[in-house]
Protein backbone atom coordinates (compact mmCIF):
# COMPACT_ATOMS: atom_id res chain seq x y z
CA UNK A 1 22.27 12.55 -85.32
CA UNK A 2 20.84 9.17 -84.53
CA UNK A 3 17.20 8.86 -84.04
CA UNK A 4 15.13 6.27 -82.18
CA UNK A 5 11.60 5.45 -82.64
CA UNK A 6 9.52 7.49 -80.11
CA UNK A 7 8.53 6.61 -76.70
CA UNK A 8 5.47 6.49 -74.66
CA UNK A 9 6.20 9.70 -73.19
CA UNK A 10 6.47 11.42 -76.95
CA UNK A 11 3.27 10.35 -77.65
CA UNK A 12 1.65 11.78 -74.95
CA UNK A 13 3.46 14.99 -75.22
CA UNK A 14 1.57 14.81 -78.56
CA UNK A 15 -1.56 14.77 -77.03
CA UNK A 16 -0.87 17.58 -74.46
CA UNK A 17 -4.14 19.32 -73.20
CA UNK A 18 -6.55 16.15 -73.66
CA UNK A 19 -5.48 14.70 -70.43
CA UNK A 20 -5.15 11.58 -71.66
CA UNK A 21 -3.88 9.83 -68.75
CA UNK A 22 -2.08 6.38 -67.57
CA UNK A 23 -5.62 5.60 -65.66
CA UNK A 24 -7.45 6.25 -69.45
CA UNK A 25 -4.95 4.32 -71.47
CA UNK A 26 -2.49 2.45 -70.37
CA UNK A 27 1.76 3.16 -71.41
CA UNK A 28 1.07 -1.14 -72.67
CA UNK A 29 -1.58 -0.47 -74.55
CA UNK A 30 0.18 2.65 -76.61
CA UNK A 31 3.39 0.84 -77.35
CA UNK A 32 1.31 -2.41 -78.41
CA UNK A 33 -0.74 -0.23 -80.91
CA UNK A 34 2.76 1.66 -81.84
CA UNK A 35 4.72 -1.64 -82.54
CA UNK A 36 1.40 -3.95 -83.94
CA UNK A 37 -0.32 -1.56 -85.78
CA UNK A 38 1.43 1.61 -86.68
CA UNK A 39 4.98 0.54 -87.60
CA UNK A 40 3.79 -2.29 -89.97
CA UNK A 41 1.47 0.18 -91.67
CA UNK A 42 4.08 2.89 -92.14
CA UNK A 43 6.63 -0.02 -93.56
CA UNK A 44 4.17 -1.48 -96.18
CA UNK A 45 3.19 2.42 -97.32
CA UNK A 46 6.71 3.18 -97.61
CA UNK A 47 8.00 0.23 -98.68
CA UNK A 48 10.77 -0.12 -96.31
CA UNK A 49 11.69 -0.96 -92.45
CA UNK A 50 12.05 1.03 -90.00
CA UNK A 51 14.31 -0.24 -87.50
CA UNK A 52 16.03 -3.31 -88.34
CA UNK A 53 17.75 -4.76 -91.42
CA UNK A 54 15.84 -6.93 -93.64
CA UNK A 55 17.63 -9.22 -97.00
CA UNK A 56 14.86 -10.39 -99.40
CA UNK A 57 15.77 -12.57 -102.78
CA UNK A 58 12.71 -11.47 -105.14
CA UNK A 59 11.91 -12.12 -109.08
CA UNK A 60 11.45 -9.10 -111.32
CA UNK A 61 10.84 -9.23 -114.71
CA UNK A 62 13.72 -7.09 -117.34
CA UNK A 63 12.81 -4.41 -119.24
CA UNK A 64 15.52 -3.88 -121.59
CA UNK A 65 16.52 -1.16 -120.20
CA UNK A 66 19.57 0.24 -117.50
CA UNK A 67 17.19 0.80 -114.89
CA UNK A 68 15.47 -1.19 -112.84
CA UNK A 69 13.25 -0.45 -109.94
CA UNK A 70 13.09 -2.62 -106.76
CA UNK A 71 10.15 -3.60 -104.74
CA UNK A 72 12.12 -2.02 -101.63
CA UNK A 73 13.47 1.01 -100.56
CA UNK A 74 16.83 2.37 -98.68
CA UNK A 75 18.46 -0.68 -100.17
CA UNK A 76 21.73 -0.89 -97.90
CA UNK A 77 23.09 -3.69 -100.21
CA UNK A 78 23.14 -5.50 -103.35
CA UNK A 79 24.10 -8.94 -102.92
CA UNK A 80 23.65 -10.75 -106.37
CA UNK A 81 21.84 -10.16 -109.11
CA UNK A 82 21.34 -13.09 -111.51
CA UNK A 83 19.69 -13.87 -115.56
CA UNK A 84 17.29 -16.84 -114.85
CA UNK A 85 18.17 -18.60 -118.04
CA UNK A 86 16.33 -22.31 -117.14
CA UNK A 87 14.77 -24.18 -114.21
CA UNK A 88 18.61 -24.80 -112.98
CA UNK A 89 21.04 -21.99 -114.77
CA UNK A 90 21.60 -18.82 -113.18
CA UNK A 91 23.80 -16.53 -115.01
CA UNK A 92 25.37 -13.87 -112.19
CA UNK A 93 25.56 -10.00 -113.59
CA UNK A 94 28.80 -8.62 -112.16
CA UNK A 95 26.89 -5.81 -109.51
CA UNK A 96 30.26 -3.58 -109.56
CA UNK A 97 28.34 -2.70 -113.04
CA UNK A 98 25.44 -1.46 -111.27
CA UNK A 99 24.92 1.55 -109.06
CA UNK A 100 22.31 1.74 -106.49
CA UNK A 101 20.12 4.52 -105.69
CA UNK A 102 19.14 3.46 -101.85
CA UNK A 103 16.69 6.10 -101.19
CA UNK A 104 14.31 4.99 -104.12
CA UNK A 105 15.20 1.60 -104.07
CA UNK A 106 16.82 2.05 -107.97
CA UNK A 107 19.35 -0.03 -109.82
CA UNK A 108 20.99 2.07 -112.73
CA UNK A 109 23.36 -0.04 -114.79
CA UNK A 110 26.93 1.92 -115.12
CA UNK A 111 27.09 1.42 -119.35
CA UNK A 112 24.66 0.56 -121.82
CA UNK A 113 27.53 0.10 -124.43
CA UNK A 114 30.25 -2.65 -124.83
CA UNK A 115 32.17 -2.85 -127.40
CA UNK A 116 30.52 -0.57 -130.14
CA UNK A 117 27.19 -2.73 -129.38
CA UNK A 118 24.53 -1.77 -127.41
CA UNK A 119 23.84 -3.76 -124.26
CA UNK A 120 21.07 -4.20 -122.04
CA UNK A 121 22.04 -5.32 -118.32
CA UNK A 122 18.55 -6.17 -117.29
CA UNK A 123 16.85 -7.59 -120.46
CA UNK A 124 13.64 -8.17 -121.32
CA UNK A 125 11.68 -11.05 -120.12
CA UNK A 126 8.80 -12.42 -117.18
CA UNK A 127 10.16 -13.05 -113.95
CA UNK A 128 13.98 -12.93 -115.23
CA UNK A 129 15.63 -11.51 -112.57
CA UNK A 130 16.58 -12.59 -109.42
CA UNK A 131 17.78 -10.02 -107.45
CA UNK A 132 18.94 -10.44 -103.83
CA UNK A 133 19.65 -7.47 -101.51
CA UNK A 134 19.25 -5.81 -97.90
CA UNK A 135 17.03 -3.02 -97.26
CA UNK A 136 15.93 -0.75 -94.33
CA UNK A 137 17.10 1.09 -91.34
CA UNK A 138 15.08 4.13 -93.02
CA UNK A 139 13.94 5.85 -89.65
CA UNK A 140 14.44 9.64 -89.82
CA UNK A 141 13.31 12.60 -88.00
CA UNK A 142 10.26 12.96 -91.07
CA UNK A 143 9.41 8.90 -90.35
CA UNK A 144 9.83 9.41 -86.23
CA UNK A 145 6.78 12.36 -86.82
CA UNK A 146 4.67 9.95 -88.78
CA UNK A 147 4.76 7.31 -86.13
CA UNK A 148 3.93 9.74 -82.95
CA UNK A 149 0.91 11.24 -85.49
CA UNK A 150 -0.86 7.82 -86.25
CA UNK A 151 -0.15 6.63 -82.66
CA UNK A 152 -2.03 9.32 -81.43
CA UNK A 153 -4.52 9.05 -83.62
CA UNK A 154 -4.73 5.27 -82.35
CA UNK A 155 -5.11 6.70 -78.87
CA UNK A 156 -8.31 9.11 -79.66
CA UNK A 157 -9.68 6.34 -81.40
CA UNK A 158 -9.53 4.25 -78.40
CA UNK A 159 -11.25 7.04 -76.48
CA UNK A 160 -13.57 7.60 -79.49
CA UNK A 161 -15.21 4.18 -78.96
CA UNK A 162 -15.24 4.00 -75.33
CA UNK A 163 -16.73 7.29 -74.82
CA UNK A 164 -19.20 7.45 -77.66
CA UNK A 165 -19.54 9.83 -80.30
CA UNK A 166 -21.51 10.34 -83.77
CA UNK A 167 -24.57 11.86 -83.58
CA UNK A 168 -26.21 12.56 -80.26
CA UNK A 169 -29.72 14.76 -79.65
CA UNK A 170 -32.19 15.45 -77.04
CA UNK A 171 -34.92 17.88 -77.10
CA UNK A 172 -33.51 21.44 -75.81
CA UNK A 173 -29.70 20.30 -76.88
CA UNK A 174 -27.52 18.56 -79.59
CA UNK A 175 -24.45 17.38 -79.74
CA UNK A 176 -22.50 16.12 -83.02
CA UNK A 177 -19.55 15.19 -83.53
CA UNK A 178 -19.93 14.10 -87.05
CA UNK A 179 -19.24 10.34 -88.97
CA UNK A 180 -15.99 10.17 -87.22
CA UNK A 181 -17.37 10.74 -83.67
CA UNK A 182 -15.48 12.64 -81.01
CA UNK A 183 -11.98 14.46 -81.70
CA UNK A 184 -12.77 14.15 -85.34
CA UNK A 185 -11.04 17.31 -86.13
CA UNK A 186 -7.54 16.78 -83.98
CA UNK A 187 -8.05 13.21 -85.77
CA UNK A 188 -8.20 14.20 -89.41
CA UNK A 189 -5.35 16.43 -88.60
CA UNK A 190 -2.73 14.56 -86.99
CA UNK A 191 -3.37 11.50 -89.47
CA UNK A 192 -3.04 14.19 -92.72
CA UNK A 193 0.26 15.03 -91.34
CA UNK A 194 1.36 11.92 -90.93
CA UNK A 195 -0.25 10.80 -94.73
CA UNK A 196 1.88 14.04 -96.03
CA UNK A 197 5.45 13.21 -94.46
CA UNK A 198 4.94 9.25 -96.21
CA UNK A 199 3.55 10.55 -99.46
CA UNK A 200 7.61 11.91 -99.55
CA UNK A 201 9.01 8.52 -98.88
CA UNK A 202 6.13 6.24 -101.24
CA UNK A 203 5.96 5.75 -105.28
CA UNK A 204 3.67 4.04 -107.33
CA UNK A 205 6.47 2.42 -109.31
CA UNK A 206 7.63 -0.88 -107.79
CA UNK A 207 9.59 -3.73 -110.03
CA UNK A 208 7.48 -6.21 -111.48
């Protein structure tokens, strides 16, 4: 089933029980922090985009081997990939040789062996490779999750700031609400989850 990023309404229903209310922060404010802040963060951790199509030409450098990892992920299509042989000679690699893993933005070359003689479809060299492709369209149900999390956590922020926090005391009472200031622990919690659900979808390899 198709999903959609979440609305306004999602987010609050996220928040239920904190009465966080139109008059407190506004529906504008939420989907400006959802669209400015939160979806660009999520796309640069997980190396993808969320909901639109993106085609990037970028350099990689071979490795002599039949697999080659991309700088992207849920690639959607391989357009060209081309030897950079001199400042003006491209020599094309015929992609129907090359499978592509989408979901972790992998290029696997279909043989290693022509002829009796081993072959390397991405050789070795800096900056060799110049691989063009469309990626993205990655939103799932996991992703959708990730977004309502940090865009709540946006929201107590807000709140946070405006209300005060940290470390209050007066003689006869105390109140402390620790480094974070107030809703630290809902905080922390919702912005874990969300850190959990992208750990799934992020790698430290990336092409080079």
């Amino acid at each position: 089933m198709p999903v959609s990023l979440p609305t306004v309404s999602d987010i609050r229903a996220e928040l239920e029980g904190y009465a966080i209310t139109a008059s407190l922060v506004s529906d504008a404010w939420i989907t400006s922090e959802m669209n400015d802040m939160v979806l660009p963060y999520i796309e640069k951790t997980c190396r993808t985009s969320l909901s639109g199509l993106q085609t990037v030409t970028e350099y990689y450098s071979g490795n002599g081997q039949s697999i080659l990892f991309l700088n992207r992920r849920n690639i959607i299509q391989l357009i060209s990939v081309a030897i950079v042989r001199g400042a003006d000679f491209l020599s094309f690699i015929n992609i129907d040789a090359i499978d592509t893993i989408a979901s972790e933005g992998l290029l696997k070359a279909r043989t290693r062996v022509s002829e009796g003689v081993y072959f390397s479809i991405f050789p070795k060299g800096e900056d060799n490779l110049k691989v063009t492709y469309t990626y993205g369209n990655a939103l799932d149900a996991q992703l959708v999750k990730a977004v309502k999390y940090l865009t709540a956590v946006c929201v107590l922020d807000n709140l946070e700031g405006r209300t005060g926090g940290g470390n209050l005391s007066t003689e006869g009472w105390s109140r402390d609400y620790g480094n974070m200031g107030k809703y630290s622990n809902v905080r922390k919690r919702l912005a874990n989850r969300a850190e959990w659900i992208m750990n799934q979808y992020r790698t430290g390899i990336v092409g080079a």
